[in-house]
PDB file of N, CA and C in Angstrom:
ATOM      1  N   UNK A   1      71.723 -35.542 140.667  1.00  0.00           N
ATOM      2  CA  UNK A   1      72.350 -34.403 140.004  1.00  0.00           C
ATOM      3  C   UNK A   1      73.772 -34.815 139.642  1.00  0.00           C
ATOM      4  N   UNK A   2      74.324 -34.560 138.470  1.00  0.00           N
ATOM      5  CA  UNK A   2      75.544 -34.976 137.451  1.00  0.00           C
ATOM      6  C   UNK A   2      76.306 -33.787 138.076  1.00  0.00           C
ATOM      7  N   UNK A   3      77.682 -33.818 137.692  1.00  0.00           N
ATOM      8  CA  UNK A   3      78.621 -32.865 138.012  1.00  0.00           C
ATOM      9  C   UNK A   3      78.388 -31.466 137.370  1.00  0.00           C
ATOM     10  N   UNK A   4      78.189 -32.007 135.846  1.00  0.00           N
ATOM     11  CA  UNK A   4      77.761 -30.631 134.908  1.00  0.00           C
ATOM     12  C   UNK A   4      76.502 -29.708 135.656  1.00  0.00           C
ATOM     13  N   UNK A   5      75.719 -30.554 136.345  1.00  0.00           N
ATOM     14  CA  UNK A   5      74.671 -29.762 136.363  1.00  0.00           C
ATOM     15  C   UNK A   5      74.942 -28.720 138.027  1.00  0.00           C
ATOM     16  N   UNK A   6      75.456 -29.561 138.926  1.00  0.00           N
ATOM     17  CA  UNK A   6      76.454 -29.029 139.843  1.00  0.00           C
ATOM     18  C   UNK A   6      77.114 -27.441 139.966  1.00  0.00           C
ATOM     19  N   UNK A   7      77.170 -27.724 138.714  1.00  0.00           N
ATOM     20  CA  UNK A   7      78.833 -26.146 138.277  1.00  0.00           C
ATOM     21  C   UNK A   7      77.768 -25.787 137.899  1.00  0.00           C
ATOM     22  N   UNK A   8      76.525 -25.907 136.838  1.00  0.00           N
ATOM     23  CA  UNK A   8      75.319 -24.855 136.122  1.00  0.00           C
ATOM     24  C   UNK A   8      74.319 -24.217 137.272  1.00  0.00           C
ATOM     25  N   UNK A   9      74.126 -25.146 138.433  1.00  0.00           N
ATOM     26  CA  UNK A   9      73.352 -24.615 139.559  1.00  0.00           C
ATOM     27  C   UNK A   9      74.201 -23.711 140.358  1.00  0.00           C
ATOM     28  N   UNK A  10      75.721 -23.753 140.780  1.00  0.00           N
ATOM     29  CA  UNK A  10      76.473 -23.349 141.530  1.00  0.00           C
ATOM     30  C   UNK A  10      77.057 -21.601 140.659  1.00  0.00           C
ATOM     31  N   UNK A  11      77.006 -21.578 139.500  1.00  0.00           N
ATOM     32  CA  UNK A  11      77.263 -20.262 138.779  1.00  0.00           C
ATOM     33  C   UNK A  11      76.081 -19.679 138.792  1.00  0.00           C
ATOM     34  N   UNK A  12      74.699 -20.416 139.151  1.00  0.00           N
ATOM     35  CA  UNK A  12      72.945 -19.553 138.784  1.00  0.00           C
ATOM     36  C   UNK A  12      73.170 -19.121 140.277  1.00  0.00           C
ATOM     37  N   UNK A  13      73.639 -19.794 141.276  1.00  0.00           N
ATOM     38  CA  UNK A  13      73.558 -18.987 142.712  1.00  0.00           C
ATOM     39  C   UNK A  13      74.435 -17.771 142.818  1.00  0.00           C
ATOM     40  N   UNK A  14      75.481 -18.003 142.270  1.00  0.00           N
ATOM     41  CA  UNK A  14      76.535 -16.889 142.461  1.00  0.00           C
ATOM     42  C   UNK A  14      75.659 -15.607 141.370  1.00  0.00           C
ATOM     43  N   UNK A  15      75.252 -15.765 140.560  1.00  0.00           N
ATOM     44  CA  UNK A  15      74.742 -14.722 139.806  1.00  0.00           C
ATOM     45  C   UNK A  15      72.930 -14.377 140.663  1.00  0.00           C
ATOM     46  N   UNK A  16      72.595 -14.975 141.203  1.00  0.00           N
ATOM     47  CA  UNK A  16      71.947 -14.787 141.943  1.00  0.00           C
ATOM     48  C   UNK A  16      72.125 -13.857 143.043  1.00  0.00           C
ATOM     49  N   UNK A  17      73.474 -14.420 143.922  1.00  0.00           N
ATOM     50  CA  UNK A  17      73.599 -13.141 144.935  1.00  0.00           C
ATOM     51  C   UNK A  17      74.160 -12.077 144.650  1.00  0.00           C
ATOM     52  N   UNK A  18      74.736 -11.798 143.475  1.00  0.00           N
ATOM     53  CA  UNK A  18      75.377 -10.791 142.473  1.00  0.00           C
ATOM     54  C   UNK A  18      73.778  -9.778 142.222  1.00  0.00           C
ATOM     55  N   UNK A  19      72.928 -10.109 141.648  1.00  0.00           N
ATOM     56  CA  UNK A  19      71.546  -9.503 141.644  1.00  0.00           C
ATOM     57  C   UNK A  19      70.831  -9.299 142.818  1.00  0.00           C
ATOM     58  N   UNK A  20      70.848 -10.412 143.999  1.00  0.00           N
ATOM     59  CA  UNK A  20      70.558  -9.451 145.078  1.00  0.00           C
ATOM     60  C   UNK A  20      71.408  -8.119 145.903  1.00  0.00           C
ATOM     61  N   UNK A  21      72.084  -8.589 145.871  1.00  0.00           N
ATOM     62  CA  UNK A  21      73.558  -7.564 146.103  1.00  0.00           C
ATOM     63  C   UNK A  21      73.036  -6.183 145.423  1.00  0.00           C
ATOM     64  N   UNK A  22      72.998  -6.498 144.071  1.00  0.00           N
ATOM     65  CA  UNK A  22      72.775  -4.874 143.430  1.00  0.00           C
ATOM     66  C   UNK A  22      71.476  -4.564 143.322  1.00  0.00           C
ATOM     67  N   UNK A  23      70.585  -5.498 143.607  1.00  0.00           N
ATOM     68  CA  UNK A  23      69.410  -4.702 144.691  1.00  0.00           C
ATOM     69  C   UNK A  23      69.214  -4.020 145.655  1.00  0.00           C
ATOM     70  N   UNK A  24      70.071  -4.564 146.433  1.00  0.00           N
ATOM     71  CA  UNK A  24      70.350  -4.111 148.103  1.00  0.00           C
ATOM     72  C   UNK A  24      70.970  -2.852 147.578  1.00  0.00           C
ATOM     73  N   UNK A  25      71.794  -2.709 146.988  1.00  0.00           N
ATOM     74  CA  UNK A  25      72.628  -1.781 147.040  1.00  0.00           C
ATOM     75  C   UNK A  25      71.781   0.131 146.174  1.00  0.00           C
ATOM     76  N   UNK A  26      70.636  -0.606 145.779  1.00  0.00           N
ATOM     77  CA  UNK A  26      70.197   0.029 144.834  1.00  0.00           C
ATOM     78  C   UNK A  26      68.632   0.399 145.286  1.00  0.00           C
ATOM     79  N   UNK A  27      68.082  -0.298 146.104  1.00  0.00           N
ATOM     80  CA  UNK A  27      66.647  -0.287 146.157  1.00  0.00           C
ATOM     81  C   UNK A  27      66.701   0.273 147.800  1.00  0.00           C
ATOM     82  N   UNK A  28      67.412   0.004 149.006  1.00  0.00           N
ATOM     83  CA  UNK A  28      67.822   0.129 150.318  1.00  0.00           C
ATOM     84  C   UNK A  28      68.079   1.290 150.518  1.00  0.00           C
ATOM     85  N   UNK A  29      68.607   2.587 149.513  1.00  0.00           N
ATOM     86  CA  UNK A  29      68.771   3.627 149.920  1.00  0.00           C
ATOM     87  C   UNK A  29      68.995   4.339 151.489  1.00  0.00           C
ATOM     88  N   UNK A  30      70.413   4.365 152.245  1.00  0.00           N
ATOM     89  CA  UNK A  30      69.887   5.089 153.504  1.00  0.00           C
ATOM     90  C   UNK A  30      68.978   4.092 154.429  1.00  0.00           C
ATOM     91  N   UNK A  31      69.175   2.957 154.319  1.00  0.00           N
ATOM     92  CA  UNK A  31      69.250   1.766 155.674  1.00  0.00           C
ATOM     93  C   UNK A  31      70.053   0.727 155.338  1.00  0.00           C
ATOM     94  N   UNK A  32      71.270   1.141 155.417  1.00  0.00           N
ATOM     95  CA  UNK A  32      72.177   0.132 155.546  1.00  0.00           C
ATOM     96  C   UNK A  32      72.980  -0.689 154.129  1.00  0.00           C
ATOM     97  N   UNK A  33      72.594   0.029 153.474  1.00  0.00           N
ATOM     98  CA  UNK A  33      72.446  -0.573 151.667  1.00  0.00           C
ATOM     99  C   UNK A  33      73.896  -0.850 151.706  1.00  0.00           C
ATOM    100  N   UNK A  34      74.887  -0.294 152.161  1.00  0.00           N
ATOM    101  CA  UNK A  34      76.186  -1.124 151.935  1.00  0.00           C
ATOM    102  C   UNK A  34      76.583  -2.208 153.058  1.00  0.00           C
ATOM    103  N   UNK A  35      76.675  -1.702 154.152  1.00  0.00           N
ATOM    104  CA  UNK A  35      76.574  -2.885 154.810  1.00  0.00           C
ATOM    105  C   UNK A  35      76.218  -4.401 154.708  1.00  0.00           C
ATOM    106  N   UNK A  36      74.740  -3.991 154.028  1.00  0.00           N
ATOM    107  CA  UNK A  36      73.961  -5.175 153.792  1.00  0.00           C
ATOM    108  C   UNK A  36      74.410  -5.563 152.739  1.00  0.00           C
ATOM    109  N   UNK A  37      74.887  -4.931 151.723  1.00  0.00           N
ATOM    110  CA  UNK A  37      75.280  -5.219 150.546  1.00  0.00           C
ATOM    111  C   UNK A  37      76.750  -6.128 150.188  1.00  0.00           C
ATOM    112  N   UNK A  38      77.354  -5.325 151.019  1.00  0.00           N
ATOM    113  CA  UNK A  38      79.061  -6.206 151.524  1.00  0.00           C
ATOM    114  C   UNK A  38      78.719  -7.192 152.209  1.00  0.00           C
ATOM    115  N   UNK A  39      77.708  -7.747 152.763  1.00  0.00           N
ATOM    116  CA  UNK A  39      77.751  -9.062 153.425  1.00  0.00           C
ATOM    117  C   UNK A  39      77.306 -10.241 152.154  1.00  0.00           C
ATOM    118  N   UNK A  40      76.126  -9.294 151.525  1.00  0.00           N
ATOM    119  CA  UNK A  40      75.830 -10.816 150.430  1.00  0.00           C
ATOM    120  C   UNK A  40      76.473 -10.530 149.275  1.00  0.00           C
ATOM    121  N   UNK A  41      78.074  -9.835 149.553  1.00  0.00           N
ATOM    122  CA  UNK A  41      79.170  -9.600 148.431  1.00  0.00           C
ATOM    123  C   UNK A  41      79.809 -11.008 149.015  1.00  0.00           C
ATOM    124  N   UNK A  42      80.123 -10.994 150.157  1.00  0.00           N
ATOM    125  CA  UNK A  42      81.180 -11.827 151.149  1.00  0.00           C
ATOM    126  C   UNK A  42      80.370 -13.349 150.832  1.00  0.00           C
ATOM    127  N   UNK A  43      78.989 -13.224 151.044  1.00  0.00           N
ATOM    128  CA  UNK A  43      78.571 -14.648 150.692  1.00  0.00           C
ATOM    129  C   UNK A  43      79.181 -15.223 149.667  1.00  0.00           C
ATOM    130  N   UNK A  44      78.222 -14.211 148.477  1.00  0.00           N
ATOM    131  CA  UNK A  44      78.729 -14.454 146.751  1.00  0.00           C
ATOM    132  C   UNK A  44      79.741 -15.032 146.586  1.00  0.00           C
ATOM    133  N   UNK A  45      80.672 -13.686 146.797  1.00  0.00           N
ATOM    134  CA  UNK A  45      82.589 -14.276 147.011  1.00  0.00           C
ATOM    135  C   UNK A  45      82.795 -15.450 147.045  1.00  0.00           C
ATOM    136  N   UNK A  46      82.633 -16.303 148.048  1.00  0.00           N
ATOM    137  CA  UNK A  46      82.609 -17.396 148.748  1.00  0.00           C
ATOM    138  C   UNK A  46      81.908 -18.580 147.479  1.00  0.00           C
ATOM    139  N   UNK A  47      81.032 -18.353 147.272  1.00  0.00           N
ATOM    140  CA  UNK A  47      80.016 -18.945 146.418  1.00  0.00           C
ATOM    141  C   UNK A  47      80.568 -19.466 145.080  1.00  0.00           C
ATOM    142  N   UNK A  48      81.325 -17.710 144.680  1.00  0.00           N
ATOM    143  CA  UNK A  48      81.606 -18.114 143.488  1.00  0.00           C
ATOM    144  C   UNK A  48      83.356 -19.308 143.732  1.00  0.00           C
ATOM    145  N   UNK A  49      83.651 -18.589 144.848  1.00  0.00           N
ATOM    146  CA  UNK A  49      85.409 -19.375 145.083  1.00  0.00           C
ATOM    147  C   UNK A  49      84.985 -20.702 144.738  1.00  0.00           C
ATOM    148  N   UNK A  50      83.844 -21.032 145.391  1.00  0.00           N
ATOM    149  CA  UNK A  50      83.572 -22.664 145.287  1.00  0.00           C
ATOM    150  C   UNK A  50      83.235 -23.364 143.670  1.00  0.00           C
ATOM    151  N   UNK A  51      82.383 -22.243 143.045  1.00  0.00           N
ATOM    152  CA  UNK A  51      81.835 -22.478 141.762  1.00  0.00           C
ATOM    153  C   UNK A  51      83.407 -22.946 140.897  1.00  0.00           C
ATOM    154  N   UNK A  52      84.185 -22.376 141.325  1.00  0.00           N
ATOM    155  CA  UNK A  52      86.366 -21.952 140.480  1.00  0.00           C
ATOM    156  C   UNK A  52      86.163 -23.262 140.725  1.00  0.00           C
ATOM    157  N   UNK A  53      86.541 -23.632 142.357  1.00  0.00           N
ATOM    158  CA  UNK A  53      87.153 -24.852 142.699  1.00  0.00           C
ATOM    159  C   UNK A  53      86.280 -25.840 141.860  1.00  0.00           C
ATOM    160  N   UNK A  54      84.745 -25.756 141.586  1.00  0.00           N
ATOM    161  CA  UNK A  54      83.909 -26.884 141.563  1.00  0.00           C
ATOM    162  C   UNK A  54      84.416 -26.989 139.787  1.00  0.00           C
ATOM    163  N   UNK A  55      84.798 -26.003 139.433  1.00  0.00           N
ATOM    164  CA  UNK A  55      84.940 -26.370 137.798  1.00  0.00           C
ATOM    165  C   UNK A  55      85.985 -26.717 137.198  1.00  0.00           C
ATOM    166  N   UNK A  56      87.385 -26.761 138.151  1.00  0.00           N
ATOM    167  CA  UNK A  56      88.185 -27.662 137.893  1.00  0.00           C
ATOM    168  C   UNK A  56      88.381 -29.688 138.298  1.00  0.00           C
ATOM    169  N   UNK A  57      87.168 -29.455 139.042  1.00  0.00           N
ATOM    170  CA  UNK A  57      87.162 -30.874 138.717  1.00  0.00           C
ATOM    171  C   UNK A  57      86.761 -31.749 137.401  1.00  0.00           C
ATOM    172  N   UNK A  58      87.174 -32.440 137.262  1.00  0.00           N
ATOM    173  CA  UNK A  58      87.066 -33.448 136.062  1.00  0.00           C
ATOM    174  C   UNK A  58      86.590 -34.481 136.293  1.00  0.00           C
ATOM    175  N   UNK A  59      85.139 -34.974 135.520  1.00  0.00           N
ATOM    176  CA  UNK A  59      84.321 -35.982 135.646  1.00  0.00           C
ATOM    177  C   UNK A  59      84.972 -36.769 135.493  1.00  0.00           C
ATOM    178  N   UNK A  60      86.106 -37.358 134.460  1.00  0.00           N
ATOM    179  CA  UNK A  60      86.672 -38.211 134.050  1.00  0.00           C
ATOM    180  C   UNK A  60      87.582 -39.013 135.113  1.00  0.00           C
ATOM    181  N   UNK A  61      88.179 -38.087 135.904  1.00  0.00           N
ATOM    182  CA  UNK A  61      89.085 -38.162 137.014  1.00  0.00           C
ATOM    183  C   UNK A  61      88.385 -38.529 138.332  1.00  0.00           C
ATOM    184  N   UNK A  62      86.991 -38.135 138.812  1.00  0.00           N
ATOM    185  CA  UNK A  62      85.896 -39.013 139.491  1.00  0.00           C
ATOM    186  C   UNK A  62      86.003 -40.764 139.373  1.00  0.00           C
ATOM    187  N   UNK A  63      85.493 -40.324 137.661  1.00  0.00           N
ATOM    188  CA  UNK A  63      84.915 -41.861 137.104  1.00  0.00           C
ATOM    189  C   UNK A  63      85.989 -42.773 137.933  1.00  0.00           C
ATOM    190  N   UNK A  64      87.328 -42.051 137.167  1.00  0.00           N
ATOM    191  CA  UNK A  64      88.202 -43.300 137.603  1.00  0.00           C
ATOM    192  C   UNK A  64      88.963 -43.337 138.514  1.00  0.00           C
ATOM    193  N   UNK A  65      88.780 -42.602 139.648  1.00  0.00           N
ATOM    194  CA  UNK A  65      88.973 -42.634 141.140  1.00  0.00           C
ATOM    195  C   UNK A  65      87.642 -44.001 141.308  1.00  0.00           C
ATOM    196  N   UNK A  66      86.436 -43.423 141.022  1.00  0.00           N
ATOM    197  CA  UNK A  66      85.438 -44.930 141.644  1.00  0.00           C
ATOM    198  C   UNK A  66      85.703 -46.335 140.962  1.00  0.00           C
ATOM    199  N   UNK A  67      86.240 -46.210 139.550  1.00  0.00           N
ATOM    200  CA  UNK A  67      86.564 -47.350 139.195  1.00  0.00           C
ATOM    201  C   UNK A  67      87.599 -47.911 139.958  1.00  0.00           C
ATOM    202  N   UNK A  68      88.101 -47.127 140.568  1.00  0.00           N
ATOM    203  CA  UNK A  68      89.727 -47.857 141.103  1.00  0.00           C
ATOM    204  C   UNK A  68      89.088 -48.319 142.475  1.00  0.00           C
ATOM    205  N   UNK A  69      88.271 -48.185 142.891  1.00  0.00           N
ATOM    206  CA  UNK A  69      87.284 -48.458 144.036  1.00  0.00           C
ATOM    207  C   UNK A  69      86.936 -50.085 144.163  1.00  0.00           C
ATOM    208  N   UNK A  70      86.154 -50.269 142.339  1.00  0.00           N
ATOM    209  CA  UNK A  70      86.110 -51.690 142.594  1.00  0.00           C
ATOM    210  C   UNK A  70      86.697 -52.659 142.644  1.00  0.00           C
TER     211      UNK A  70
END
């Protein structure tokens, strides 16, 4: 897996727990639907912080960190 594809899998999860989230929040009625719902907010959150961080990296700036390797 390439970097690009990295950040494209890492934004499909965050929109992922974004849709379970407003399932929970929506289908749970009266057992716990926020509770449960604020926790796979807190995941998400998290998920997406990483997706930010993961998309300011620069392939280019990799490359030639490993080139400087050899």
């Amino acid at each position: 897996m390439n970097l690009e594809e990295c950040k494209i899998e890492m934004r499909k999860i965050v929109l992922e727990l974004r849709d379970i989230e407003s399932g929970i929040r929506q289908d749970f009625v009266g057992i716990g639907e926020q509770l449960c719902g604020n926790c796979v907010k807190k995941i998400g959150d998290k998920y997406e912080d990483v997706s930010r961080e993961l998309d300011t990296v620069s392939y280019s700036f990799i490359a030639s960190l490993l080139n400087d390797n050899d």
